[in-house]
N, C-alpha and C. Protein backbone atom coordinates (compact mmCIF):
# COMPACT_ATOMS: atom_id res chain seq x y z
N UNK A 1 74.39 101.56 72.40
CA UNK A 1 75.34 101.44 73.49
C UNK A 1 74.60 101.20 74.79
N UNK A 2 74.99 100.36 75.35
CA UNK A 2 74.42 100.07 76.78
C UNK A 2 75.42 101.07 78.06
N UNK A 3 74.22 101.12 78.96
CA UNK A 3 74.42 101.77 80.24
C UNK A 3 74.51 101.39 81.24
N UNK A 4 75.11 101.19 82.37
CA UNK A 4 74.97 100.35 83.73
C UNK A 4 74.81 100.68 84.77
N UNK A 5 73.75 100.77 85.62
CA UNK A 5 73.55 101.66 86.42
C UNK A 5 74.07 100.63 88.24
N UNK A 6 75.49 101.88 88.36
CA UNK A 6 76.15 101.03 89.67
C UNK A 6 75.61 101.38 90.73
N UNK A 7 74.49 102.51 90.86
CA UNK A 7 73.93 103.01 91.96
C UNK A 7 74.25 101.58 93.02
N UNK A 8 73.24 100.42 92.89
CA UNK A 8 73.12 99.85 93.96
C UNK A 8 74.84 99.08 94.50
N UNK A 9 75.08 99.41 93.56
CA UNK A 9 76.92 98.76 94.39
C UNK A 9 77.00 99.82 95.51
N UNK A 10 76.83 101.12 94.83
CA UNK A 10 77.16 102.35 95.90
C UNK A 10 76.82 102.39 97.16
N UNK A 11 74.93 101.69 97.09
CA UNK A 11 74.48 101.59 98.56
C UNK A 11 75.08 100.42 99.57
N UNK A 12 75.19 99.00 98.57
CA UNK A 12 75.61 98.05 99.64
C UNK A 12 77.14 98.53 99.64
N UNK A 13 78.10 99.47 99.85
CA UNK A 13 79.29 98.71 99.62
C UNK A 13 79.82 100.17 100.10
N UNK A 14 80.98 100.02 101.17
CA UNK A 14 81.83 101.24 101.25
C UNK A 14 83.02 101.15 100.96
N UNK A 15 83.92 102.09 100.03
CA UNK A 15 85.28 102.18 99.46
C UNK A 15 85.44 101.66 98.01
N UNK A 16 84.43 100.79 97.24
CA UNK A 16 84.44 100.38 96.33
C UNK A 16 84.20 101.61 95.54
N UNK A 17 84.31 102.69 95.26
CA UNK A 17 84.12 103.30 94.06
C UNK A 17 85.72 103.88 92.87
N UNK A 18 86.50 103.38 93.64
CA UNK A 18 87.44 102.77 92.46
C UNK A 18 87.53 101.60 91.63
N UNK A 19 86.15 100.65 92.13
CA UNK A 19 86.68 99.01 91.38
C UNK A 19 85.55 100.00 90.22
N UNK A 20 84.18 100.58 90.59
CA UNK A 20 82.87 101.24 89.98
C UNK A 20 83.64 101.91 88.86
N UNK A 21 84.44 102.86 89.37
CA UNK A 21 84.66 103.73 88.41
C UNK A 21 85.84 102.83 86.60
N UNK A 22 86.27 102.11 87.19
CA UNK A 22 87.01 101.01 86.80
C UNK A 22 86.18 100.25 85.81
N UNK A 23 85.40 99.88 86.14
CA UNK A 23 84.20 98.91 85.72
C UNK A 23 83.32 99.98 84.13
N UNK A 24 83.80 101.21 84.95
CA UNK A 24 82.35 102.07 84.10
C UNK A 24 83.14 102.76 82.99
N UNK A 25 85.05 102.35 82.77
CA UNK A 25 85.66 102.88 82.09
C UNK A 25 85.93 101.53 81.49
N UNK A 26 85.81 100.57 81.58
CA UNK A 26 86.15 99.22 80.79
C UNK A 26 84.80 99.05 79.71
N UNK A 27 84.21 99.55 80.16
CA UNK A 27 82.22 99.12 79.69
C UNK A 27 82.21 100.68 78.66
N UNK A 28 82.77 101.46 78.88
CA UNK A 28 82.99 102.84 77.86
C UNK A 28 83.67 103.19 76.95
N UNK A 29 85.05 101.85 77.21
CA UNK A 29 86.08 101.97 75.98
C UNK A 29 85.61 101.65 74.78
N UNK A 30 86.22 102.15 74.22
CA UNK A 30 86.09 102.14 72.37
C UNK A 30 86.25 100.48 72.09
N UNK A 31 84.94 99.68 71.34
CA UNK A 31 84.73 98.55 70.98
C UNK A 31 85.73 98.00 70.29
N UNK A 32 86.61 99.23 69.54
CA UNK A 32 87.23 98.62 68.20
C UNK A 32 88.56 98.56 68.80
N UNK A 33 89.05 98.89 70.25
CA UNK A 33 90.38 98.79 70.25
C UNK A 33 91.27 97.58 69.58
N UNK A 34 92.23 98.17 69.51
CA UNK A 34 93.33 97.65 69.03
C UNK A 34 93.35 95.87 69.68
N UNK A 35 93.46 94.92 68.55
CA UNK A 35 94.36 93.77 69.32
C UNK A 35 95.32 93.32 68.51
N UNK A 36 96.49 94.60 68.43
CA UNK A 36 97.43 94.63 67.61
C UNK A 36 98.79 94.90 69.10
N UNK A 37 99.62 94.08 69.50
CA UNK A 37 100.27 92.83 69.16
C UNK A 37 99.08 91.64 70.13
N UNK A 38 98.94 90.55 69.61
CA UNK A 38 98.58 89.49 70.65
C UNK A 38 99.36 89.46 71.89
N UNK A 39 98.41 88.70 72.57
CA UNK A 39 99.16 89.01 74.22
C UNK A 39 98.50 87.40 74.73
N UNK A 40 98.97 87.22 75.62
CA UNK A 40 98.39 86.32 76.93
C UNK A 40 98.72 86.43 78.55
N UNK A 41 97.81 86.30 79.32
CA UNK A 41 97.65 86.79 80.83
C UNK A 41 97.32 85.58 81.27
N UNK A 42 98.79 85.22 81.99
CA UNK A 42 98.42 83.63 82.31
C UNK A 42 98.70 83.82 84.12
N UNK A 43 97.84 82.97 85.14
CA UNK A 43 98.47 83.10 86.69
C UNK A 43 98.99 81.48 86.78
N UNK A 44 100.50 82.13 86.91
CA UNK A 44 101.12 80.96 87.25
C UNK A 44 101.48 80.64 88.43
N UNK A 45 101.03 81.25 89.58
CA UNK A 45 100.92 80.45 90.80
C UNK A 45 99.79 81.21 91.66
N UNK A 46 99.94 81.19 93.09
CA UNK A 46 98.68 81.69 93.86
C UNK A 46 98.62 83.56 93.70
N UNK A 47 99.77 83.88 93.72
CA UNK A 47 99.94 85.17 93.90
C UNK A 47 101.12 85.83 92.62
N UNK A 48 100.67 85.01 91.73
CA UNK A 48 101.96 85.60 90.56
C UNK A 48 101.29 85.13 89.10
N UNK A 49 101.44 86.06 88.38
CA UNK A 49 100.98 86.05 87.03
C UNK A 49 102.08 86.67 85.90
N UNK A 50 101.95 86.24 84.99
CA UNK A 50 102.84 86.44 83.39
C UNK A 50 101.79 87.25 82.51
N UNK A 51 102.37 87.82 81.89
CA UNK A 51 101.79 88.99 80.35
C UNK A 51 103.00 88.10 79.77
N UNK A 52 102.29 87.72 78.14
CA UNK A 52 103.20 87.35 77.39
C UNK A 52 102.80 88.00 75.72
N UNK A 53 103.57 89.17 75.19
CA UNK A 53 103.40 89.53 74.06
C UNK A 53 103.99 89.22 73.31
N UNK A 54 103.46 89.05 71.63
CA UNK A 54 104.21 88.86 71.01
C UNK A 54 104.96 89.89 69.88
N UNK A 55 106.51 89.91 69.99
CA UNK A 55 106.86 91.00 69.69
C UNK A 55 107.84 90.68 68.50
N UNK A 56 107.30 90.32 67.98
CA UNK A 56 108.31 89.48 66.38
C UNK A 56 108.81 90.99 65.87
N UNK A 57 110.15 90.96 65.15
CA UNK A 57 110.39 91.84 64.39
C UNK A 57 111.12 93.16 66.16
N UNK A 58 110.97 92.79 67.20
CA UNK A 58 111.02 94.40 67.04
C UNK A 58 112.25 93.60 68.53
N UNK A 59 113.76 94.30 68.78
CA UNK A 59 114.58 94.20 69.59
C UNK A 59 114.31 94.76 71.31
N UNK A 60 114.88 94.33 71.82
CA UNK A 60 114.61 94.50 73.30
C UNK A 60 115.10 96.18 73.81
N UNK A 61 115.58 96.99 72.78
CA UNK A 61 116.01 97.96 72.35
C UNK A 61 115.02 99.15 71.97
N UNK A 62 113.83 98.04 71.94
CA UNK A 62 112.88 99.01 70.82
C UNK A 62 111.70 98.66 71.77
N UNK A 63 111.86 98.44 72.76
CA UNK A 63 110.74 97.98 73.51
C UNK A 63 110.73 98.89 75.16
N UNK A 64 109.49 99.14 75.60
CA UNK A 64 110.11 99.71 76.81
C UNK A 64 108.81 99.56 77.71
N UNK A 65 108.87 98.65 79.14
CA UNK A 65 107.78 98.36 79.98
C UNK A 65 107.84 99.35 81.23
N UNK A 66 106.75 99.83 81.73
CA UNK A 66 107.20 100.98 82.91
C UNK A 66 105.74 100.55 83.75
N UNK A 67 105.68 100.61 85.45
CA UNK A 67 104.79 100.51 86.22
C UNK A 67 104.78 102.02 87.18
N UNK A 68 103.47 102.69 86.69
CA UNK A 68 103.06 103.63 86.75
C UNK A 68 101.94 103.54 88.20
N UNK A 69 102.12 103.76 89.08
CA UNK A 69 101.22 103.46 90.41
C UNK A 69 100.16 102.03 89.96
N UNK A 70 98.90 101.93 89.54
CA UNK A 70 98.17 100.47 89.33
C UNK A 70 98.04 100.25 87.61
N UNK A 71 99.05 101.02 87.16
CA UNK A 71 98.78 101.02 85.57
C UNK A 71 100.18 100.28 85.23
N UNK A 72 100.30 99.76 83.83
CA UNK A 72 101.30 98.50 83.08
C UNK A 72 101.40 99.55 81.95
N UNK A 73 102.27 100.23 81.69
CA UNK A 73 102.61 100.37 80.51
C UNK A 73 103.61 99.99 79.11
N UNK A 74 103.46 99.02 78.38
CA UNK A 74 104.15 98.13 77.51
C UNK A 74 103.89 99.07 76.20
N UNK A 75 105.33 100.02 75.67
CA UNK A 75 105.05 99.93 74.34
C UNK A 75 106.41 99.76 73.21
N UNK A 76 106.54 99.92 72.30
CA UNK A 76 107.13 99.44 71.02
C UNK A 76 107.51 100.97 70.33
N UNK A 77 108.78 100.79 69.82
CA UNK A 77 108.68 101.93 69.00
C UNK A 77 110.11 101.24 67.83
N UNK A 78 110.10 101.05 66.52
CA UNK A 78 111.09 100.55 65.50
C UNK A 78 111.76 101.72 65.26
N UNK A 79 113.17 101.73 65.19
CA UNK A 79 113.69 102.59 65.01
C UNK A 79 114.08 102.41 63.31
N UNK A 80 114.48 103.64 62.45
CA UNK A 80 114.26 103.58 61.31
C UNK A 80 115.74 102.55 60.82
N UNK A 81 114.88 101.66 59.53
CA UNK A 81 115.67 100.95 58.83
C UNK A 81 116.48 101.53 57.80
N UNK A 82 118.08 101.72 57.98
CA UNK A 82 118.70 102.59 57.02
C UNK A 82 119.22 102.30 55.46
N UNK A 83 118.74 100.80 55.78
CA UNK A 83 119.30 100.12 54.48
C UNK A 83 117.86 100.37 53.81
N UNK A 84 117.17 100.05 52.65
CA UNK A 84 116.15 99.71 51.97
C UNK A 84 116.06 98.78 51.50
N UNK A 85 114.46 98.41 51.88
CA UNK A 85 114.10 96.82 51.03
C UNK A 85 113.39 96.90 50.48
N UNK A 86 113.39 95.99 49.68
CA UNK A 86 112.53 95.88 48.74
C UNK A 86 111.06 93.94 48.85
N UNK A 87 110.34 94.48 49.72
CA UNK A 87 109.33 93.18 50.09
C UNK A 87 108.83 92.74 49.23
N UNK A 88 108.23 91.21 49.56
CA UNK A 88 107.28 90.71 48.27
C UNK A 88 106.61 90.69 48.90
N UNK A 89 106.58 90.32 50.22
CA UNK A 89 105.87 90.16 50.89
C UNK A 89 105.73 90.65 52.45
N UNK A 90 105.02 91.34 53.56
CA UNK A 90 105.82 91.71 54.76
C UNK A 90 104.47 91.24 55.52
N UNK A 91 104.64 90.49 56.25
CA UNK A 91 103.62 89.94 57.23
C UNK A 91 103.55 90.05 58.57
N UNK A 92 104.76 90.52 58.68
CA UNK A 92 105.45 90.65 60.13
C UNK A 92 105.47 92.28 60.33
N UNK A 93 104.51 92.41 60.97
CA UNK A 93 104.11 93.83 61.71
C UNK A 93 105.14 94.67 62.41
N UNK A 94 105.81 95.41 62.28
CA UNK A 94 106.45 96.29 63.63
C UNK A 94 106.22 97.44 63.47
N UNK A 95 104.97 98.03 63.40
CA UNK A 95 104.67 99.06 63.88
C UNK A 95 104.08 99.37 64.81
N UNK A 96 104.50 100.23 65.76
CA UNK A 96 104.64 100.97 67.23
C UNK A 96 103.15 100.84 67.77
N UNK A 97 103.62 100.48 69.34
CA UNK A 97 102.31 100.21 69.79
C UNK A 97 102.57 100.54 70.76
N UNK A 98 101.12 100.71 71.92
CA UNK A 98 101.40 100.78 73.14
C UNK A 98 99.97 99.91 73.72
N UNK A 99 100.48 99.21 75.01
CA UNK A 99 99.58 98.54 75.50
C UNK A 99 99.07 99.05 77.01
N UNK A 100 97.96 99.11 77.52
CA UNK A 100 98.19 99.98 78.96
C UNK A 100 96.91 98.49 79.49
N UNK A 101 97.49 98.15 80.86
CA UNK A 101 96.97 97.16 81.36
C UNK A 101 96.79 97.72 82.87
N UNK A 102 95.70 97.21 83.49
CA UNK A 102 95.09 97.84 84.48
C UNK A 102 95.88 97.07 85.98
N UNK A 103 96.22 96.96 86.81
CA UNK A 103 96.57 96.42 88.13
C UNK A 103 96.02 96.59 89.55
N UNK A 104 95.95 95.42 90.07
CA UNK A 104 95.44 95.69 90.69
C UNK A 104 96.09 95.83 91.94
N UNK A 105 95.57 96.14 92.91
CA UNK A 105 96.11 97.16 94.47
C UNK A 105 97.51 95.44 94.93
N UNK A 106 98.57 95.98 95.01
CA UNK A 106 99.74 95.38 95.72
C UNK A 106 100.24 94.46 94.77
N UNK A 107 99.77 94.80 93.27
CA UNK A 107 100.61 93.77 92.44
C UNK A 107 101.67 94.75 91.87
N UNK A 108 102.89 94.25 91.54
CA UNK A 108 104.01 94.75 91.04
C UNK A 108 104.93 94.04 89.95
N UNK A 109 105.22 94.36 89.29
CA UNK A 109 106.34 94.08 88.11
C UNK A 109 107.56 93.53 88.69
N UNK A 110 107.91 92.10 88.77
CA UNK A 110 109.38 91.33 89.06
C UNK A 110 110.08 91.60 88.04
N UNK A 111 109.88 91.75 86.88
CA UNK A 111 111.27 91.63 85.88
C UNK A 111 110.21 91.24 84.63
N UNK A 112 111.02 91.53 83.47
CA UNK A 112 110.65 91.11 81.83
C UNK A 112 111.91 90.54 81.40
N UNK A 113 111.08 89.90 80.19
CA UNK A 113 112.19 88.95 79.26
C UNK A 113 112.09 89.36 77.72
N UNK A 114 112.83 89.12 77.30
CA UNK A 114 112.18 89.30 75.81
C UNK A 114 112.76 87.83 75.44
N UNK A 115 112.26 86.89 74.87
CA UNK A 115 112.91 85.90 74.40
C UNK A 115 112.37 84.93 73.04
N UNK A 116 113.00 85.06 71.69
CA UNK A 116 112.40 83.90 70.98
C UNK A 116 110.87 85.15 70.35
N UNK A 117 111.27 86.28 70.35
CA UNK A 117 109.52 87.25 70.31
C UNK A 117 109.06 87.38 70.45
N UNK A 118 109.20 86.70 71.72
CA UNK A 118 108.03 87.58 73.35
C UNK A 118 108.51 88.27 74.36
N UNK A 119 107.71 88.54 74.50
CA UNK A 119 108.00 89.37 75.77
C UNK A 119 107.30 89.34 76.77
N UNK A 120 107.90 88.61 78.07
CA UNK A 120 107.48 88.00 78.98
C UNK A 120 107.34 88.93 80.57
N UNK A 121 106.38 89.58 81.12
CA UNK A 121 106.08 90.09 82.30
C UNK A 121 105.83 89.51 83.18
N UNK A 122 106.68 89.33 83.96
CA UNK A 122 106.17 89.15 85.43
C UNK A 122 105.92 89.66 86.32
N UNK A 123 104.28 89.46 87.12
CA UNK A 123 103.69 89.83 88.37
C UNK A 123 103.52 89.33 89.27
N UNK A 124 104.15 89.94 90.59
CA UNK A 124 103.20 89.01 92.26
C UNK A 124 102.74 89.91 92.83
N UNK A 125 101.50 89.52 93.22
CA UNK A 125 100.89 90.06 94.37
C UNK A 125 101.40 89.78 95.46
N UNK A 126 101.64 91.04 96.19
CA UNK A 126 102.25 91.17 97.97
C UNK A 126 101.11 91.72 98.41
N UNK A 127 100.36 90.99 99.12
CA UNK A 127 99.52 91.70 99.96
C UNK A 127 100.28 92.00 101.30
N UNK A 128 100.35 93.57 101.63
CA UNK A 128 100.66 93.79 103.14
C UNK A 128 100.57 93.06 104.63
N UNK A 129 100.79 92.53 105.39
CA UNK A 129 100.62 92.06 106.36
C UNK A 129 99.28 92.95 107.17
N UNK A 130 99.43 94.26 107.41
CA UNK A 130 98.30 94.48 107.98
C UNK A 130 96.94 94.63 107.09
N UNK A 131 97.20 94.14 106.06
CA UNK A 131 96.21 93.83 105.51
C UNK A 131 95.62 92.31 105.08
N UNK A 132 96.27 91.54 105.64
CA UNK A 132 95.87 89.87 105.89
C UNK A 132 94.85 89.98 106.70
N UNK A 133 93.94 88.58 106.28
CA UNK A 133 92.63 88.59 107.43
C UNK A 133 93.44 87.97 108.82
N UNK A 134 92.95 88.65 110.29
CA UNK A 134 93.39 87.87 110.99
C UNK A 134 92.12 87.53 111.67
N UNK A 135 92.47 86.79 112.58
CA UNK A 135 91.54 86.11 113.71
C UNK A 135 91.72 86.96 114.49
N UNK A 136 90.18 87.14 114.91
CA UNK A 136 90.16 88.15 116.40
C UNK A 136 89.51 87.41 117.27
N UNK A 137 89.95 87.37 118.57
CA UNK A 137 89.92 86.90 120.19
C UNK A 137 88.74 87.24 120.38
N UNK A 138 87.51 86.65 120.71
CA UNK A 138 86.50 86.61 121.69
C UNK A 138 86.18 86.17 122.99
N UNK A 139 86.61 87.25 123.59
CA UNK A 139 86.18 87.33 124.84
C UNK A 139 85.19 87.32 125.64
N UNK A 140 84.88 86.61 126.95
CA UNK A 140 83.49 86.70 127.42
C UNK A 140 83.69 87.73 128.34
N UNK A 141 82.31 88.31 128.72
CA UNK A 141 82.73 88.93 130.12
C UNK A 141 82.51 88.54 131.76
N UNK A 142 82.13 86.94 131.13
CA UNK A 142 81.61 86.20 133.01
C UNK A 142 82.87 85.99 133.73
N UNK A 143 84.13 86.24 133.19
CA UNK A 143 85.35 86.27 134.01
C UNK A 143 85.86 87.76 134.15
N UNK A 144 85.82 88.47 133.55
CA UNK A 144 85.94 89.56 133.77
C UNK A 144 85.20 90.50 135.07
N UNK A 145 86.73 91.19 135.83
CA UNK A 145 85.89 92.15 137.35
C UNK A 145 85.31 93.05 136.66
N UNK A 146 84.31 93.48 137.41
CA UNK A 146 83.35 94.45 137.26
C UNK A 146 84.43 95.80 137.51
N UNK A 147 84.36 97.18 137.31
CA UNK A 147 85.11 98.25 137.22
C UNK A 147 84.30 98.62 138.64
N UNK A 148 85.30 99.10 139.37
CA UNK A 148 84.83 99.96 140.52
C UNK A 148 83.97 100.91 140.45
N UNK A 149 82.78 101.07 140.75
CA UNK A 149 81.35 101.72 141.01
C UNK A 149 80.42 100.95 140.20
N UNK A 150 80.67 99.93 139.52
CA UNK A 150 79.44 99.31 138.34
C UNK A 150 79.34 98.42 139.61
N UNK A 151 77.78 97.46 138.83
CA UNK A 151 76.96 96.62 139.73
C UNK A 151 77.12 95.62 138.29
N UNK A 152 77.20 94.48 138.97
CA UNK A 152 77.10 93.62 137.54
C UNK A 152 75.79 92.75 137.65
């Protein structure tokens, strides 16, 4: 198992030790997780992105997406079949899952779809206004009066 040592992020960088700690829990997870249902993470415009799972077999009933402060939680649960079958074959998976997807700061959940056996998430990023870069005014001071008692 490899180790990563973020020390030097720590020195150049102030406030980043949530992307660090982030980083040092992605690099620690269990190799073998699950990639039980397929998914895709597509950005379909500047500030908006889609999760698209595939959820064959299981009703919009049986499905349940929730946004937890910067966490995605997508999971599945089949409720029991009362009739009995008898398979030759069953290829089509619906057993219960949960998916937890990471977010990042000012993205939020617009709405889901389920359609055709997916299940479609949508995200935009809102970045805050006081948090846009702005332009700041530089001023000289060769027009500027001197304050009463200074010598300029």
């Amino acid at each position: 198992m490899r180790t990563h040592d973020y020390s030097p992020l720590f020195r150049a960088t102030v406030g980043f030790d949530r992307m660090a700690d982030m980083l040092d829990r992605v690099m620690t997870q269990d190799i073998g997780t699950s990639t039980y249902p397929p998914y895709n993470i597509e950005k379909t415009d500047e500030n908006a992105y889609r999760i698209s799972i595939a959820v064959a077999g299981f009703s919009g009933d049986d499905l349940t997406v929730e946004q937890r402060e910067n966490a995605l939680h997508v999971s599945a649960r089949k409720a029991k079949e009362e009739e009995q079958r008898t398979y030759l074959h069953r290829g089509i998976a619906t057993r219960a899952f949960e998916k937890r997807f990471t977010l990042a700061d000012h993205v939020r959940v617009t709405g889901a779809t389920h359609e055709n056996g997916m299940l479609h998430i949508d995200l935009v990023r809102e970045v805050p206004e006081a948090l846009k870069p702005r332009r700041i005014e530089i001023t000289s001071d060769a027009g500027v009066p001197a304050l009463e008692g200074e010598t300029a």
